[in-house]
C-alpha atoms as a PDB file:
ATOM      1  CA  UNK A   1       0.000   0.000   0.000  1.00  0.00           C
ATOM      2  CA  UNK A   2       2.860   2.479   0.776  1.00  0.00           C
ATOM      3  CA  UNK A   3       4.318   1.506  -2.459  1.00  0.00           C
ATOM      4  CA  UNK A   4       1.314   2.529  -4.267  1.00  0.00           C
ATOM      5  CA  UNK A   5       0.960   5.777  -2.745  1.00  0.00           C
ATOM      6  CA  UNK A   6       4.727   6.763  -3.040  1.00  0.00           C
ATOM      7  CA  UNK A   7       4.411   6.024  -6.827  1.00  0.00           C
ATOM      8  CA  UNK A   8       1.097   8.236  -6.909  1.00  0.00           C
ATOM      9  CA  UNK A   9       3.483  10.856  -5.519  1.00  0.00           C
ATOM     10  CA  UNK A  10       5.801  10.886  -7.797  1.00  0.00           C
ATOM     11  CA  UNK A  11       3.606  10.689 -10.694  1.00  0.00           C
ATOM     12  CA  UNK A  12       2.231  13.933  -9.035  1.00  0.00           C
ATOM     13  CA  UNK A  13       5.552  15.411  -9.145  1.00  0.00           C
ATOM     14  CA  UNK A  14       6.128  14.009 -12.690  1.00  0.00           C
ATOM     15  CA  UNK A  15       3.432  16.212 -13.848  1.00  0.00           C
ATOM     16  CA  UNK A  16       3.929  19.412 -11.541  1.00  0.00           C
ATOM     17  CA  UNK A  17       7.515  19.675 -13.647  1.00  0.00           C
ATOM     18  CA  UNK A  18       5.906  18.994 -16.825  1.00  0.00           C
ATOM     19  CA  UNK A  19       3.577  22.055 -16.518  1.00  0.00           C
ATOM     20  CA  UNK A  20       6.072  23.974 -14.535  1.00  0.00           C
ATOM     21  CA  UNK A  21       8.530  23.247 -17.713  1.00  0.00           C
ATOM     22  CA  UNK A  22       5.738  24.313 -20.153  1.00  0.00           C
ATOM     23  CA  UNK A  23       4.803  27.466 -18.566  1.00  0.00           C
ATOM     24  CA  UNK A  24       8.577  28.659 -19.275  1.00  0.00           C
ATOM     25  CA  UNK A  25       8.247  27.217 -22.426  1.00  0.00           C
ATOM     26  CA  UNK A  26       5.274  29.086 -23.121  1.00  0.00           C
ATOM     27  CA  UNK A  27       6.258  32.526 -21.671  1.00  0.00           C
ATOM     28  CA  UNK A  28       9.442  32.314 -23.896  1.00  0.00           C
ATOM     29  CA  UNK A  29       7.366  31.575 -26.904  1.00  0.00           C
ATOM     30  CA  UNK A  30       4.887  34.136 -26.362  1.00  0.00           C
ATOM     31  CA  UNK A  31       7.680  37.138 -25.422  1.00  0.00           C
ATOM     32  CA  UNK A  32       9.308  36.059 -29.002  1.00  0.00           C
ATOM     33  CA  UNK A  33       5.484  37.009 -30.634  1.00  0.00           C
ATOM     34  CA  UNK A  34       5.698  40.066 -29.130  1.00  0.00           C
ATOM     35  CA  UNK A  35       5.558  42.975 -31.808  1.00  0.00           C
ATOM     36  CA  UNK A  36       9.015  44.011 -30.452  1.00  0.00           C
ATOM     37  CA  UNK A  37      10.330  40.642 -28.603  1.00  0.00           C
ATOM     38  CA  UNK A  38      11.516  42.194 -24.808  1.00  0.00           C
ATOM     39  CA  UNK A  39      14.020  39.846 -22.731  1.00  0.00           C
ATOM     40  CA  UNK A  40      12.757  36.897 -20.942  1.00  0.00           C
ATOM     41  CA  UNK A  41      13.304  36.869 -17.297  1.00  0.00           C
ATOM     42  CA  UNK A  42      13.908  34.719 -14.607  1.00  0.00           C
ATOM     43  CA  UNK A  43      14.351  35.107 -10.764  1.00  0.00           C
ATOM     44  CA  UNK A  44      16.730  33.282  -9.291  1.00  0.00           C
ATOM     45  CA  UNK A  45      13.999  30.810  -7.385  1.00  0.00           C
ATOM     46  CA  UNK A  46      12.090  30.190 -10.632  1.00  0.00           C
ATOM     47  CA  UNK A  47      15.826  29.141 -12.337  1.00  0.00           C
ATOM     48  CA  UNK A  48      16.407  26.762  -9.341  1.00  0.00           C
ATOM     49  CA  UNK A  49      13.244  25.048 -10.222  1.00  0.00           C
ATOM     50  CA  UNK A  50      13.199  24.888 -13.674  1.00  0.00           C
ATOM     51  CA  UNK A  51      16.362  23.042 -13.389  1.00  0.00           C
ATOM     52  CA  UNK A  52      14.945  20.851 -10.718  1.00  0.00           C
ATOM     53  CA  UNK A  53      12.214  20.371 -13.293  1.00  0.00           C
ATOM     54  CA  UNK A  54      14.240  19.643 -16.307  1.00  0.00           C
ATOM     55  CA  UNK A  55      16.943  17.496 -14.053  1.00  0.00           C
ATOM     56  CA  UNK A  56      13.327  15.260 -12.681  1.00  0.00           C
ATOM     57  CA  UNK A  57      12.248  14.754 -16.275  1.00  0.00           C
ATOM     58  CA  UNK A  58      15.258  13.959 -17.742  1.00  0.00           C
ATOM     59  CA  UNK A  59      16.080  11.547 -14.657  1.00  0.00           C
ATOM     60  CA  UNK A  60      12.774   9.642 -15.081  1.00  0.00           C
ATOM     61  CA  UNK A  61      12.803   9.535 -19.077  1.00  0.00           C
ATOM     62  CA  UNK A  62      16.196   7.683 -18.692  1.00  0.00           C
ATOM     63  CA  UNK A  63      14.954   5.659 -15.151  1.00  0.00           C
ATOM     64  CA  UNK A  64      11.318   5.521 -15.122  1.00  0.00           C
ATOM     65  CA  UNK A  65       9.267   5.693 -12.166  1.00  0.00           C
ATOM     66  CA  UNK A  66      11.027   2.317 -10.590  1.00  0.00           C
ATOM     67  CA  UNK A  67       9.318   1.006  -7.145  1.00  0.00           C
END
């Protein structure tokens, strides 16, 4: 039972990257739209977890979700 819940878990944090990682995606996509295209910025928290983000999807794409 603890097993199944854990994996629920981290599905859930599967899928919180996976938007997180498309919101940037889509904010840099719609600043390049922009009649004149402004810089895209990024505080130093939302950096930290992007890269979390990008390091959990690339770690379960090559690892799977493994219990």
């Amino acid at each position: 039972m603890t097993i199944f819940i854990l994996n629920k878990i981290l599905l859930v944090i599967f899928l919180m990257c996976l938007l997180n990682c498309s919101k940037h995606i889509w904010s840099m996509i719609m600043r390049l739209r922009e009649e004149l295209p402004s810089k895209y910025q990024v505080t130093t928290s939302e950096r930290f977890l992007l890269g979390l983000s990008i390091s959990y999807i690339i770690t379960t794409i090559f690892t799977g979700i493994i219990l």
